[in-house]
C-alpha atoms as a PDB file:
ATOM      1  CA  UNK A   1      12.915 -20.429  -2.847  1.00  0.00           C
ATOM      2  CA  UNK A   2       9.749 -18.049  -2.912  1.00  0.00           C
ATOM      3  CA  UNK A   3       6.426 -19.358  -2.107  1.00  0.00           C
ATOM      4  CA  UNK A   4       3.699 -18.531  -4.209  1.00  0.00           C
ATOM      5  CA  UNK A   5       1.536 -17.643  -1.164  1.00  0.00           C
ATOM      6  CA  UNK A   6       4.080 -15.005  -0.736  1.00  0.00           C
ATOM      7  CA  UNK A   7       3.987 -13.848  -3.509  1.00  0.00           C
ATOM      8  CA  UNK A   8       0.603 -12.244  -3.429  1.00  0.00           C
ATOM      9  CA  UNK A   9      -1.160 -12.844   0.301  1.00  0.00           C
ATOM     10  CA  UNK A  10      -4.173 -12.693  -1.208  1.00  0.00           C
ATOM     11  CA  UNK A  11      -4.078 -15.950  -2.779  1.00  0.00           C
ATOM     12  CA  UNK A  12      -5.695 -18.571  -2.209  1.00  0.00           C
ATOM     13  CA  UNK A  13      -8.797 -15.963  -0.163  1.00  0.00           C
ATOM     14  CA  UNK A  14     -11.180 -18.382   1.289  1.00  0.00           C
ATOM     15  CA  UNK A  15      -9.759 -21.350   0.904  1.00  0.00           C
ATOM     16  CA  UNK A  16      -8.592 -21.752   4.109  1.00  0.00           C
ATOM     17  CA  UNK A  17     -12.229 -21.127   5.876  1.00  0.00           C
ATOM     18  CA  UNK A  18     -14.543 -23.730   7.267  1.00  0.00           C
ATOM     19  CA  UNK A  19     -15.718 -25.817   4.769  1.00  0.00           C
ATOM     20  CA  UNK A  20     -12.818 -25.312   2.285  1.00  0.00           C
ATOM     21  CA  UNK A  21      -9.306 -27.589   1.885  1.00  0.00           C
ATOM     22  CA  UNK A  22      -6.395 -26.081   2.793  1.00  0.00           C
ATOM     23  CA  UNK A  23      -4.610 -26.259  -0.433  1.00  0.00           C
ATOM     24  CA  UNK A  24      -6.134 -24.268  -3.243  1.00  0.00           C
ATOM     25  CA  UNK A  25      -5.938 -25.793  -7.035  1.00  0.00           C
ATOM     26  CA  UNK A  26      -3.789 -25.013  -9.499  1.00  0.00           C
ATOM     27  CA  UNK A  27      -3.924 -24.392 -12.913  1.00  0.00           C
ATOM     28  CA  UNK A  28      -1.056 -24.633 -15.281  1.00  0.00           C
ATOM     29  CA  UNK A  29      -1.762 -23.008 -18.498  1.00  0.00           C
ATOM     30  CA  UNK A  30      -0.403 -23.214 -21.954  1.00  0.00           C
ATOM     31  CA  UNK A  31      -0.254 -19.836 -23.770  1.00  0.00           C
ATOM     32  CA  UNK A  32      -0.506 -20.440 -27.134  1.00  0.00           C
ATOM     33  CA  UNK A  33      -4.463 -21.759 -27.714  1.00  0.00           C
ATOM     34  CA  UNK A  34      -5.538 -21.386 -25.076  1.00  0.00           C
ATOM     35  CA  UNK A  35      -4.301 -17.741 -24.675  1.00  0.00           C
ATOM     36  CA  UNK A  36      -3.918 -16.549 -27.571  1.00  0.00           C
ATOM     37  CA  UNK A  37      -4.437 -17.046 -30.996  1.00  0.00           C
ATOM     38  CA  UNK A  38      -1.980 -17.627 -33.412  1.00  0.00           C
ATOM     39  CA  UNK A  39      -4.396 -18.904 -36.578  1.00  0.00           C
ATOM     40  CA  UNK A  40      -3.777 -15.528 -38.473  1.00  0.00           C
ATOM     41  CA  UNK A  41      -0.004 -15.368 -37.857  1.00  0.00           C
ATOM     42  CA  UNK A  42       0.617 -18.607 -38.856  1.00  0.00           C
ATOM     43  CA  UNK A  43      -1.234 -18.558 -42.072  1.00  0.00           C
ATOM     44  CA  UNK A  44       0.288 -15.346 -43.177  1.00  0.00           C
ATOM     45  CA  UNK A  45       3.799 -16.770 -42.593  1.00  0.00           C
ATOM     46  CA  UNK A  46       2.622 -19.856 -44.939  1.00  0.00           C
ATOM     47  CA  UNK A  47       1.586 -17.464 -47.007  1.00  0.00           C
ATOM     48  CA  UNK A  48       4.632 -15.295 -47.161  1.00  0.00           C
ATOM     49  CA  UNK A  49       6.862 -18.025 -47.333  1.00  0.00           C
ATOM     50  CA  UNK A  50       4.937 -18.774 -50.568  1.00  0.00           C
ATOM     51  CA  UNK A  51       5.274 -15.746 -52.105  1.00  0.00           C
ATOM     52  CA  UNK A  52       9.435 -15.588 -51.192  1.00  0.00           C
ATOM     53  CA  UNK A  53       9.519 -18.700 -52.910  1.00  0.00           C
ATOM     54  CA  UNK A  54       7.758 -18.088 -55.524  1.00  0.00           C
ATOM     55  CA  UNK A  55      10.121 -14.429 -56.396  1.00  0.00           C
ATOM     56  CA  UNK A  56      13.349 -16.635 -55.591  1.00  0.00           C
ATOM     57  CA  UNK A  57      11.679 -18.978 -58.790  1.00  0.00           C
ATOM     58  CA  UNK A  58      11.187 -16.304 -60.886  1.00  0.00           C
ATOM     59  CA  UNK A  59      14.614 -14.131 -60.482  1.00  0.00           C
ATOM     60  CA  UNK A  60      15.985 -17.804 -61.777  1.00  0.00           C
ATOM     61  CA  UNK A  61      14.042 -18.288 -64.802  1.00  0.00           C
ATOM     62  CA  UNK A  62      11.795 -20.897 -63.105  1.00  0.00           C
ATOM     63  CA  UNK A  63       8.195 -20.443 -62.609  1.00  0.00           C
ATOM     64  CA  UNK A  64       6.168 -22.619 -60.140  1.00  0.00           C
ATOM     65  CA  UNK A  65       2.665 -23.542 -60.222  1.00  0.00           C
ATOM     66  CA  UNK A  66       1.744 -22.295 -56.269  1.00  0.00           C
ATOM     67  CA  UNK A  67      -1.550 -22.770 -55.111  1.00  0.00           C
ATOM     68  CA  UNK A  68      -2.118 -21.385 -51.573  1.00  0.00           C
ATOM     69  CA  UNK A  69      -4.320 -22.610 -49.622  1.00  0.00           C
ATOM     70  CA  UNK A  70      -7.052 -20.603 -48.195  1.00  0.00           C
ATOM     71  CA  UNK A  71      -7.079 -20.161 -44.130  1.00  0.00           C
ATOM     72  CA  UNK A  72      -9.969 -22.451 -43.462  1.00  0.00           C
ATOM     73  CA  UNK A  73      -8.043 -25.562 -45.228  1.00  0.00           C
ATOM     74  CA  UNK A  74      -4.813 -24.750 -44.184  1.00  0.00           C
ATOM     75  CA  UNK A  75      -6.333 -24.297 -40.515  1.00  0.00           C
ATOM     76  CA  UNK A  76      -7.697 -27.410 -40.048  1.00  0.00           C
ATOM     77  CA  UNK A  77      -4.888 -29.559 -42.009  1.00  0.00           C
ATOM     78  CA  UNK A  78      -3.181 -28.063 -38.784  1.00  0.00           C
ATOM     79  CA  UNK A  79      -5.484 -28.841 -36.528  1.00  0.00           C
ATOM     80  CA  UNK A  80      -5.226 -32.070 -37.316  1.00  0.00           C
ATOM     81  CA  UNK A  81      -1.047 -32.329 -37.473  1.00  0.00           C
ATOM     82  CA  UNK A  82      -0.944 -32.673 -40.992  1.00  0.00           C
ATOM     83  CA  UNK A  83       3.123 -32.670 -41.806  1.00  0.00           C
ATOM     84  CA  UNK A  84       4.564 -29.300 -43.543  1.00  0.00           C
ATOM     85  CA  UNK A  85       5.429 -31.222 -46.252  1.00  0.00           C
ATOM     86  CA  UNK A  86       2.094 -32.687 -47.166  1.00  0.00           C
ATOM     87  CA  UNK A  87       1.057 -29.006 -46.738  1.00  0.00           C
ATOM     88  CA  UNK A  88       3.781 -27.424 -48.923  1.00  0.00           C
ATOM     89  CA  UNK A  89       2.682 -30.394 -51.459  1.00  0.00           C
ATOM     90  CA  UNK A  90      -0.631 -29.130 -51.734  1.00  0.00           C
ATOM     91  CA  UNK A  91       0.425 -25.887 -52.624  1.00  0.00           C
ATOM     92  CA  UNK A  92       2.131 -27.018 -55.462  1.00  0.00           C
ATOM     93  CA  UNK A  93       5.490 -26.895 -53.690  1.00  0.00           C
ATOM     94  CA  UNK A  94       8.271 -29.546 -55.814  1.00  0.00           C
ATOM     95  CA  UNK A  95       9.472 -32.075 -53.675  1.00  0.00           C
ATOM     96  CA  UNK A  96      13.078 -30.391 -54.535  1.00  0.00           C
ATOM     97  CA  UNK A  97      11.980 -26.938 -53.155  1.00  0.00           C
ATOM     98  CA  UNK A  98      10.612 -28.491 -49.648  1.00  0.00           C
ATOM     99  CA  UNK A  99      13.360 -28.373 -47.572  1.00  0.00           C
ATOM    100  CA  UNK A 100      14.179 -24.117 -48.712  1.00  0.00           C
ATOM    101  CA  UNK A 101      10.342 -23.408 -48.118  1.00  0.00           C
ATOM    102  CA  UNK A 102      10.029 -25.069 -44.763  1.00  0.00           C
ATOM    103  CA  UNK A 103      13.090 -22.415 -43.951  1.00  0.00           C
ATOM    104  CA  UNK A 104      11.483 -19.817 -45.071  1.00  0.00           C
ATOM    105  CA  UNK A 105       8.333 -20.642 -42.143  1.00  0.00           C
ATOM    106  CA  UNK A 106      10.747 -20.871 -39.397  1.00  0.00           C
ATOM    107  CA  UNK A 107      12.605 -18.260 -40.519  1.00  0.00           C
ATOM    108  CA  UNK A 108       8.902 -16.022 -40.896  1.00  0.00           C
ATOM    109  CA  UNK A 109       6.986 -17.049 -38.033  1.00  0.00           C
ATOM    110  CA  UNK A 110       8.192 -15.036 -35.120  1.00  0.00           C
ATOM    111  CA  UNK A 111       9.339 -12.040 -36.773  1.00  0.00           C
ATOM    112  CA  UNK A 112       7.997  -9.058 -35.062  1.00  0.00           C
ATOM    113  CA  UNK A 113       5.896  -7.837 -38.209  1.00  0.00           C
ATOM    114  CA  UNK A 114       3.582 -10.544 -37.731  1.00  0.00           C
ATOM    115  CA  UNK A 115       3.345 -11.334 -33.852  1.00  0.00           C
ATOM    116  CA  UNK A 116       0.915  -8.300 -33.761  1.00  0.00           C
ATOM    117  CA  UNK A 117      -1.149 -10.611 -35.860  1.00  0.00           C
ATOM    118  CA  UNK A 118      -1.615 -12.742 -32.401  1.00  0.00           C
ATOM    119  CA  UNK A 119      -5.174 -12.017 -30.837  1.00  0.00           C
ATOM    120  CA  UNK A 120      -6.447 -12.799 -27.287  1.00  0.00           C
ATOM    121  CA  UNK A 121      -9.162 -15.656 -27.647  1.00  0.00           C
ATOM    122  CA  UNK A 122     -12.479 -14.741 -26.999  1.00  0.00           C
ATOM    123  CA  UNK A 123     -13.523 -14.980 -22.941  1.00  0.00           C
ATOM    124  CA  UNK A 124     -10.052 -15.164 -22.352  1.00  0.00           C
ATOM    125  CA  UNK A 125     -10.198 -12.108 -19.823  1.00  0.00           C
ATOM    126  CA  UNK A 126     -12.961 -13.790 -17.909  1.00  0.00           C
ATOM    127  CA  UNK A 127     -11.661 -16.882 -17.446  1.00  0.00           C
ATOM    128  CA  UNK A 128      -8.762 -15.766 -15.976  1.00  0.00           C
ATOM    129  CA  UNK A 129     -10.385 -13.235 -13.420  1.00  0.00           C
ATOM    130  CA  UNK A 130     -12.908 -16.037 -12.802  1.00  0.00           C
ATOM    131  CA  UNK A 131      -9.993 -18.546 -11.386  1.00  0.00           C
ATOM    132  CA  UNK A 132      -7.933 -15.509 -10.150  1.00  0.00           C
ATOM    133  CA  UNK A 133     -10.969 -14.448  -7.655  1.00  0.00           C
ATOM    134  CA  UNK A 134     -11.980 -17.845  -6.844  1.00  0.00           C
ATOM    135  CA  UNK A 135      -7.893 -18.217  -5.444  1.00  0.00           C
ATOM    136  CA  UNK A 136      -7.009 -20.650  -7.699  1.00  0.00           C
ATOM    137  CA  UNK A 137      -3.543 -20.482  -8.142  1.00  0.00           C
ATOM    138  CA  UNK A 138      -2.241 -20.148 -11.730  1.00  0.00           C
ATOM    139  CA  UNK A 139       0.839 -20.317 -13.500  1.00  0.00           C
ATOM    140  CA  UNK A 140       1.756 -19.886 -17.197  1.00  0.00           C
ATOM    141  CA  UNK A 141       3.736 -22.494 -18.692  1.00  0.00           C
ATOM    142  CA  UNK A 142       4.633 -22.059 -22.193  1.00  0.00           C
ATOM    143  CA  UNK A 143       7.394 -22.997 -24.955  1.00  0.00           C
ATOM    144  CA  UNK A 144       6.833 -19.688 -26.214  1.00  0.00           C
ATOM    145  CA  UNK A 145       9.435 -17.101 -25.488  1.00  0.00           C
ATOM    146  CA  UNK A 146       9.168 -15.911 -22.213  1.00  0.00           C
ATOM    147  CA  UNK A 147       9.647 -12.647 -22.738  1.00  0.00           C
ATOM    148  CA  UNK A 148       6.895 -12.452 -25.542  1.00  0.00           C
ATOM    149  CA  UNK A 149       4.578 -13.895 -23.496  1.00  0.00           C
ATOM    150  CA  UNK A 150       5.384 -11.372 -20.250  1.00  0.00           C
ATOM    151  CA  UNK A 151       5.422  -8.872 -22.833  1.00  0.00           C
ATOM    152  CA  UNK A 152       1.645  -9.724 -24.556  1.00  0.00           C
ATOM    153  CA  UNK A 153      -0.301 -10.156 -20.900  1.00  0.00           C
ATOM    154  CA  UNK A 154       1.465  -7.098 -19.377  1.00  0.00           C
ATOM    155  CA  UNK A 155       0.555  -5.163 -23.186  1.00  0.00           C
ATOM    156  CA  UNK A 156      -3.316  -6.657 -22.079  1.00  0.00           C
ATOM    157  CA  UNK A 157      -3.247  -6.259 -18.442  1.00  0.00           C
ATOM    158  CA  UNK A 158      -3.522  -9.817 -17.409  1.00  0.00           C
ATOM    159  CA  UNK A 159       0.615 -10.324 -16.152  1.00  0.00           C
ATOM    160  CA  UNK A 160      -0.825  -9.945 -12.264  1.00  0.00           C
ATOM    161  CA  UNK A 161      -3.743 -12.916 -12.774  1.00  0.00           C
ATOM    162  CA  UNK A 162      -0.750 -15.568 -12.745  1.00  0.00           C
ATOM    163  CA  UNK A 163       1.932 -16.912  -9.696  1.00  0.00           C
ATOM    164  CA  UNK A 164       4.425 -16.873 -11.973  1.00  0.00           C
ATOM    165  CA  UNK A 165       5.398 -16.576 -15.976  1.00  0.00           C
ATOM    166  CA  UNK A 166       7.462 -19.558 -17.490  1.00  0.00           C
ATOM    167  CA  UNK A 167       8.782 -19.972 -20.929  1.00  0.00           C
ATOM    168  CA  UNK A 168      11.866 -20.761 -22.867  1.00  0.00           C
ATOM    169  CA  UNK A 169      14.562 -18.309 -24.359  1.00  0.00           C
ATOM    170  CA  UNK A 170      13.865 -20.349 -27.833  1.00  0.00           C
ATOM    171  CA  UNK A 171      11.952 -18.411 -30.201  1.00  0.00           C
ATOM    172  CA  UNK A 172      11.140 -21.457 -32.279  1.00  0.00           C
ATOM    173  CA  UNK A 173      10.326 -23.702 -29.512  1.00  0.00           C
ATOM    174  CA  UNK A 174       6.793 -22.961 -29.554  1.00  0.00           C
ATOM    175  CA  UNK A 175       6.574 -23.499 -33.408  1.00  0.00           C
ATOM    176  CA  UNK A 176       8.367 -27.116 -33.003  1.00  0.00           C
ATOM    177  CA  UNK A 177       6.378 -27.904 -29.668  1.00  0.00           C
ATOM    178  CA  UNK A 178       7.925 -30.508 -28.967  1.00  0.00           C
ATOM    179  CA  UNK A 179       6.739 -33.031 -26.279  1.00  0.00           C
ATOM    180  CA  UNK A 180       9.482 -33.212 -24.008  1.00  0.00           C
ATOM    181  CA  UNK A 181      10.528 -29.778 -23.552  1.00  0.00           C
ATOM    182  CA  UNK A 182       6.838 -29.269 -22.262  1.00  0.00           C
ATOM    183  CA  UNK A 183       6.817 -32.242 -19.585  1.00  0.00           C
ATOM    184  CA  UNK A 184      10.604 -30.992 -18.431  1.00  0.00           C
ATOM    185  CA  UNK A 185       9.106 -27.322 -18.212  1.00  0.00           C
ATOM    186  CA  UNK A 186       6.151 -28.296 -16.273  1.00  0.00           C
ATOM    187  CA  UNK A 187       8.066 -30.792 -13.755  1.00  0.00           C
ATOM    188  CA  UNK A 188      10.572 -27.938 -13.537  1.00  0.00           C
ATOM    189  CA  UNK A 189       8.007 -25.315 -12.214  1.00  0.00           C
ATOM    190  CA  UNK A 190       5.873 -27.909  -9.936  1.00  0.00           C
ATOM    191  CA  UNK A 191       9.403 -28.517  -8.458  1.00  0.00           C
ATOM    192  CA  UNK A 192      10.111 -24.620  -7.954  1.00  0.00           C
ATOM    193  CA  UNK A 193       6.904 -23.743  -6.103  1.00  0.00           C
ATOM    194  CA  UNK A 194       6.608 -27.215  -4.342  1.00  0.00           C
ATOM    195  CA  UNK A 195       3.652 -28.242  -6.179  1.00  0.00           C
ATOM    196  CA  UNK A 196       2.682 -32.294  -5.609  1.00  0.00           C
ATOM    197  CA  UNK A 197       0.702 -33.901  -8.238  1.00  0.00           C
ATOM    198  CA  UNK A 198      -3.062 -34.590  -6.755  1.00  0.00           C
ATOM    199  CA  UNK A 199      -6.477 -34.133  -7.900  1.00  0.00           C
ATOM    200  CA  UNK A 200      -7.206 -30.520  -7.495  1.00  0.00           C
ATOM    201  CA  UNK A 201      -3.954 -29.366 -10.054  1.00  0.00           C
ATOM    202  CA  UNK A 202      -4.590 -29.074 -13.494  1.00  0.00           C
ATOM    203  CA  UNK A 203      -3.076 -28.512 -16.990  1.00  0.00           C
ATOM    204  CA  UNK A 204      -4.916 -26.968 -19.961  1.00  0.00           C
ATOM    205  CA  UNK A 205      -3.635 -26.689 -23.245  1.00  0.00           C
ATOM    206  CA  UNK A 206      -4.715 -27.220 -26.841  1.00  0.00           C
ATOM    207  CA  UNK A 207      -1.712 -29.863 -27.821  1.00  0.00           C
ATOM    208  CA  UNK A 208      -0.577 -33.200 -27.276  1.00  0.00           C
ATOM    209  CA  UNK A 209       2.514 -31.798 -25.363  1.00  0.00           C
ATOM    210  CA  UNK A 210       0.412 -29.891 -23.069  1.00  0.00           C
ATOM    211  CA  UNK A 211      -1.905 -33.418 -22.131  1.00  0.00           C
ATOM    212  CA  UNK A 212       1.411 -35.595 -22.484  1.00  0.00           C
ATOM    213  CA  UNK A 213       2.999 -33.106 -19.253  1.00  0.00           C
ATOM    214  CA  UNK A 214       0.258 -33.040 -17.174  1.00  0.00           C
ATOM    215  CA  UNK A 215      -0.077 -36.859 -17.475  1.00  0.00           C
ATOM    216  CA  UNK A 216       3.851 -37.550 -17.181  1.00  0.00           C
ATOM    217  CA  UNK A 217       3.786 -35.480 -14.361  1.00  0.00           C
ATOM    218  CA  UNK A 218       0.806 -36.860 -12.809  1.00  0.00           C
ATOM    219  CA  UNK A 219      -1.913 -34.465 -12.635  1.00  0.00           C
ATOM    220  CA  UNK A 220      -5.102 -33.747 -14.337  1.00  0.00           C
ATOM    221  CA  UNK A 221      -5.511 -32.417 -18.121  1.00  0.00           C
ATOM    222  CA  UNK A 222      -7.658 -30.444 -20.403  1.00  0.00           C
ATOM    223  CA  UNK A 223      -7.461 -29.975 -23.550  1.00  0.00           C
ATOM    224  CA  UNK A 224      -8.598 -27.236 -25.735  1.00  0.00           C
ATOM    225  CA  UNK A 225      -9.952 -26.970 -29.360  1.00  0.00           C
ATOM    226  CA  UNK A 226      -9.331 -23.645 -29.607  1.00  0.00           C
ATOM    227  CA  UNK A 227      -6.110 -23.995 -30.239  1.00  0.00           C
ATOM    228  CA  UNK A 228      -3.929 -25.936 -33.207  1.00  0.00           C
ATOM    229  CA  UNK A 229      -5.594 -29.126 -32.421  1.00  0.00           C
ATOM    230  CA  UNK A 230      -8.460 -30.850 -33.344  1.00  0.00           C
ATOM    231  CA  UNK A 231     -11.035 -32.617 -31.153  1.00  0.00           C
ATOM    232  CA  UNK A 232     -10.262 -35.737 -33.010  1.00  0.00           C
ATOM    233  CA  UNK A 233      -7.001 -35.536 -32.578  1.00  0.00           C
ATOM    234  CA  UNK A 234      -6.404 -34.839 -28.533  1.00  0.00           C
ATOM    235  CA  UNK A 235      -8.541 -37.736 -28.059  1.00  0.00           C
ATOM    236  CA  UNK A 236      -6.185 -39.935 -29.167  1.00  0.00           C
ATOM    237  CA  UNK A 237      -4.345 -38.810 -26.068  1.00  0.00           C
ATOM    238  CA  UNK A 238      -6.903 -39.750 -23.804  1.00  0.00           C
ATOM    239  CA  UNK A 239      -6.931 -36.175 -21.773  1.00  0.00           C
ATOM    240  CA  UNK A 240      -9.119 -35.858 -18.368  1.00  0.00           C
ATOM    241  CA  UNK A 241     -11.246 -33.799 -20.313  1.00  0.00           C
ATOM    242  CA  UNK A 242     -11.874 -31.916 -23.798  1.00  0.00           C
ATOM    243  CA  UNK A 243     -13.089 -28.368 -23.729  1.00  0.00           C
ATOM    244  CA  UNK A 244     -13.921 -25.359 -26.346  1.00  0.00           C
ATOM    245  CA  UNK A 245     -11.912 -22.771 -24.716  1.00  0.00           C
ATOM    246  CA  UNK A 246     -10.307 -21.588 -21.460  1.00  0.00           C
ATOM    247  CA  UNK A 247     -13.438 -19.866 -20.226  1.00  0.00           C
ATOM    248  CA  UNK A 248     -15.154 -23.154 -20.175  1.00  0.00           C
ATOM    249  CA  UNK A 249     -12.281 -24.901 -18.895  1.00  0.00           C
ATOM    250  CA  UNK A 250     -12.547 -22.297 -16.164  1.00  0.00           C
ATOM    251  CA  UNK A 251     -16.109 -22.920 -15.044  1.00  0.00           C
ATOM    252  CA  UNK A 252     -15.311 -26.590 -14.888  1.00  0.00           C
ATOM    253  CA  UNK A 253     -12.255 -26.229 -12.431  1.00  0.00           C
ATOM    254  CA  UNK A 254     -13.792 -23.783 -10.042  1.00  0.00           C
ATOM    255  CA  UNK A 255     -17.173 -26.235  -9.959  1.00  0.00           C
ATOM    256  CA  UNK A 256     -14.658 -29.349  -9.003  1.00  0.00           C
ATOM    257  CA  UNK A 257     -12.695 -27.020  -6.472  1.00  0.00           C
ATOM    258  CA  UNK A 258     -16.198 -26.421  -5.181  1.00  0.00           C
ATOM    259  CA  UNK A 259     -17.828 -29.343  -5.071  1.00  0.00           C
ATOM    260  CA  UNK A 260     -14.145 -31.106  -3.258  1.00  0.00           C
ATOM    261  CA  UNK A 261     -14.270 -28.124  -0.516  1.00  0.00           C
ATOM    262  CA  UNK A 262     -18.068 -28.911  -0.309  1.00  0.00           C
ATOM    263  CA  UNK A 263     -17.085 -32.828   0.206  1.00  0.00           C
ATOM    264  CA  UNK A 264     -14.338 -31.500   2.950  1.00  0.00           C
ATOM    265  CA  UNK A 265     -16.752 -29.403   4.595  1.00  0.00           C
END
């Protein structure tokens, strides 16, 4: 099995000196949030999956009374896990059409004509050159599809800040984010690179499967609001920490790395 030391002999630079521990921290990071952002892709596919509804109505004599949302509303019902179908009922979606416009998101949401709607969060560049050059190990851990993922940080420049690059071969796992698939992937790549839980590893993402992992697999959590998830609702989850962003997030890991090395020293 490769070691991520091995991987890249620079990493981990400095930790090893006087004064420092001899095991650099890691950070496992979701993508999704926390990465990138997904707000305009997944309002367009609500949107879309509207408007197919809406022509399959009308091609059948039927005409519904759709009111879309606008982004702000529709951002913040999902910030705040609102269900689908309380969404689709607010758009004037009949109970009887719910299940056929709930396909038509799935079906929508990770078509190629809207991933370019993904956007790199603001600061997300420096936060991950701040933990690369401090040696902080990092890996990505994501439900999204892997080879999306690779394909966005290597499109950005940003494939070389991480150890390694997991995800699943599901292209609506990240859409369904479901809880246990996160905790499985996590354990799986602590296990693969011989990571033990302790103090100085960390997990940041911007759901309640990203906290949920890092806690079932012992180790530290932070949760973003820049992400699909509201302040309000991580708490209820009781993370290590809540922050704005990654960049943030950043700052705070390499001043506890820092301050633990100092405590060493």
């Amino acid at each position: 099995m490769v070691n991520a030391i091995a991987i890249d002999p620079g990493f981990g630079h400095g930790w090893g000196r006087k004064g420092r521990s001899l095991n650099p921290p890691v950070v496992f990071c979701d993508f999704d949030g926390p990465i990138v952002d997904v707000s305009d892709r997944y309002y367009q596919t609500y949107r879309m999956a509207l408007s197919a509804l809406q022509t399959r109505s009308s091609k059948t004599g039927i005409s519904l009374s759709l009111q879309p949302l606008d982004k702000q509303h529709f951002w913040q019902m999902k910030q705040n896990r609102v269900p689908d179908i309380d969404i689709a009922t607010r758009s004037g979606v009949p109970e009887e059409r719910f299940e056929e416009f709930l396909a038509g998101v799935t079906q929508l949401v990770n078509q190629p004509a809207l991933l370019h709607r993904d956007r790199l969060q603001a600061g997300v560049r420096w936060a991950l050159s701040l933990l690369h050059s401090q040696g902080i190990r990092l890996f990505l851990v994501t439900l999204r599809c892997q080879e999306q993922a690779e394909e966005i940080l290597r499109r950005h420049g940003l494939e070389d800040k991480f150890v390694a690059i997991r995800g699943t071969g599901d292209r609506t796992a990240a859409y369904k984010n479901q809880s246990e698939h996160k905790i499985q992937l996590l354990a799986d790549v602590m296990d693969e690179y011989a990571i033990a839980s302790s103090e100085s590893a960390w997990m940041i993402g911007d759901t309640e499967a990203d906290v949920l992992a890092g806690q079932t697999n012992r180790i530290s959590t932070i949760a973003l609001t820049s992400g699909i998830r509201s302040h309000k609702y991580l708490m209820q989850f009781s993370p290590t920490r809540i922050h704005s962003d990654l960049l943030s997030a950043a700052h705070y890991v390499v001043y506890r790395a820092e301050t633990a090395s100092a405590t060493v020293g």
